[in-house]
Protein backbone atom coordinates (compact mmCIF):
# COMPACT_ATOMS: atom_id res chain seq x y z
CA UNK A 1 -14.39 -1.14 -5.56
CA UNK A 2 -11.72 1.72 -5.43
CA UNK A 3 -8.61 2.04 -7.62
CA UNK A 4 -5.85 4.52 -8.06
CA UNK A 5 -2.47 4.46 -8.66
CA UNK A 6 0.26 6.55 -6.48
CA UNK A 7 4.03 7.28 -6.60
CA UNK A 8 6.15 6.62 -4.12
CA UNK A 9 8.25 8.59 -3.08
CA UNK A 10 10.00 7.42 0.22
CA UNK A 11 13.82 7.24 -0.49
CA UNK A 12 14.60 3.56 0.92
CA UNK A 13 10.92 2.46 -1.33
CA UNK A 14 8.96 -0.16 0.87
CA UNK A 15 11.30 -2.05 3.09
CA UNK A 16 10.55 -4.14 6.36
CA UNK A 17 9.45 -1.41 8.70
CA UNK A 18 7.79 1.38 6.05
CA UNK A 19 5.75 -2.39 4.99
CA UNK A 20 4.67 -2.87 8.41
CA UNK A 21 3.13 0.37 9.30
CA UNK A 22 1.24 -0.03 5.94
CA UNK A 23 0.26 -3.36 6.75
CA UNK A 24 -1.11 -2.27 10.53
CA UNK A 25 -2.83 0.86 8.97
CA UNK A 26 -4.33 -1.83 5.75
CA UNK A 27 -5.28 -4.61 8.67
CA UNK A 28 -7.49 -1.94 10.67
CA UNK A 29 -9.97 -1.28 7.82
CA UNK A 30 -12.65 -4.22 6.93
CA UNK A 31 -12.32 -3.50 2.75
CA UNK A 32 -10.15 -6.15 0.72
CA UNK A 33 -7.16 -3.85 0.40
CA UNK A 34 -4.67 -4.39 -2.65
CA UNK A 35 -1.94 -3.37 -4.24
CA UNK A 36 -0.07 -4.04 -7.37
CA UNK A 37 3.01 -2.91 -9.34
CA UNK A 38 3.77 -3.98 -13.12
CA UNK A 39 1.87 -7.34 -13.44
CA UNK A 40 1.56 -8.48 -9.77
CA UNK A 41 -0.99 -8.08 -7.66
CA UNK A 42 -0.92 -9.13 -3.77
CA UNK A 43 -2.90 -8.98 -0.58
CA UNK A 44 -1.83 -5.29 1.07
CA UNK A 45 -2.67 -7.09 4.39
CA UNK A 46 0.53 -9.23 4.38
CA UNK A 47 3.42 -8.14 5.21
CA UNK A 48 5.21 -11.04 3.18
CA UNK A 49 3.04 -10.42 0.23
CA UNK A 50 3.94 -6.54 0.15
CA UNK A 51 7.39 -6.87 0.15
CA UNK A 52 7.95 -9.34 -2.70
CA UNK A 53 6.55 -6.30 -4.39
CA UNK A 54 10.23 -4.85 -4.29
CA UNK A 55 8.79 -1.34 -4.62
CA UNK A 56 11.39 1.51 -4.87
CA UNK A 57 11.34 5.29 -4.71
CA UNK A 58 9.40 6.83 -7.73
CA UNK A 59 7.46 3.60 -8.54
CA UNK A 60 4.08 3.34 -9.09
CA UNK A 61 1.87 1.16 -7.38
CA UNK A 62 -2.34 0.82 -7.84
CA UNK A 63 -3.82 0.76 -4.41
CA UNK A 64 -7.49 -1.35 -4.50
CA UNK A 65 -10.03 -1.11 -1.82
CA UNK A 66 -13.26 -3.12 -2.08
CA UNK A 67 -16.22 -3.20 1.10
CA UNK A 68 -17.10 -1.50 4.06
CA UNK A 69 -14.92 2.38 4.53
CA UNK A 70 -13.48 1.51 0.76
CA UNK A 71 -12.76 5.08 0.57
CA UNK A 72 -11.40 5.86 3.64
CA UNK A 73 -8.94 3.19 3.35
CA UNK A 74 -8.10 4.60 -0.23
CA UNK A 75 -7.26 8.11 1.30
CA UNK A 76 -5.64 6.94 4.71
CA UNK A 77 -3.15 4.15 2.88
CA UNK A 78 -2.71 6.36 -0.46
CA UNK A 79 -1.08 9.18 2.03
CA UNK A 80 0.50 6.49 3.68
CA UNK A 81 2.28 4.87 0.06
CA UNK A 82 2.96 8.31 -0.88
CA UNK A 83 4.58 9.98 2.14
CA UNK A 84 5.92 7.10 4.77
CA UNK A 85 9.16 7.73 6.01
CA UNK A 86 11.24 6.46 8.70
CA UNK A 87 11.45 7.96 12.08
């Protein structure tokens, strides 16, 4: 299992469409992905579960990845909490 935590620092934080492309990228790897902020903890394949996070600009968030391309799914979806904007 993989852990690290990341800032983000998208200006509108994780709404509906930064959450789905997250979500998309999180559902194409086989690992357990998660991700928590503060105390909670939810399943980074759910879109639902994601955004009762209510992350904002500059918080930070601890991205887990546990099983098969662990690591690549820690780089890929760490980029992708850091640096998703909208088009």
């Amino acid at each position: 299992m993989m852990s690290q935590a990341f800032t983000v620092m998208n200006p509108s934080g994780f709404h509906a469409r930064p959450t789905k492309v997250f979500v998309q990228k999180a559902s194409s790897f086989p690992c357990k992905v998660n991700v928590s902020k503060n105390d909670k903890k939810v399943n980074g394949k759910s879109s639902l579960s994601m955004l009762t996070l209510g992350i904002a600009c500059g918080d930070v968030v601890t991205l887990e990845t546990d099983g098969e391309q662990e690591e690549q799914a820690m780089q890929e979806l760490g980029r992708l909490l850091v640096h998703i904007y909208e088009e």
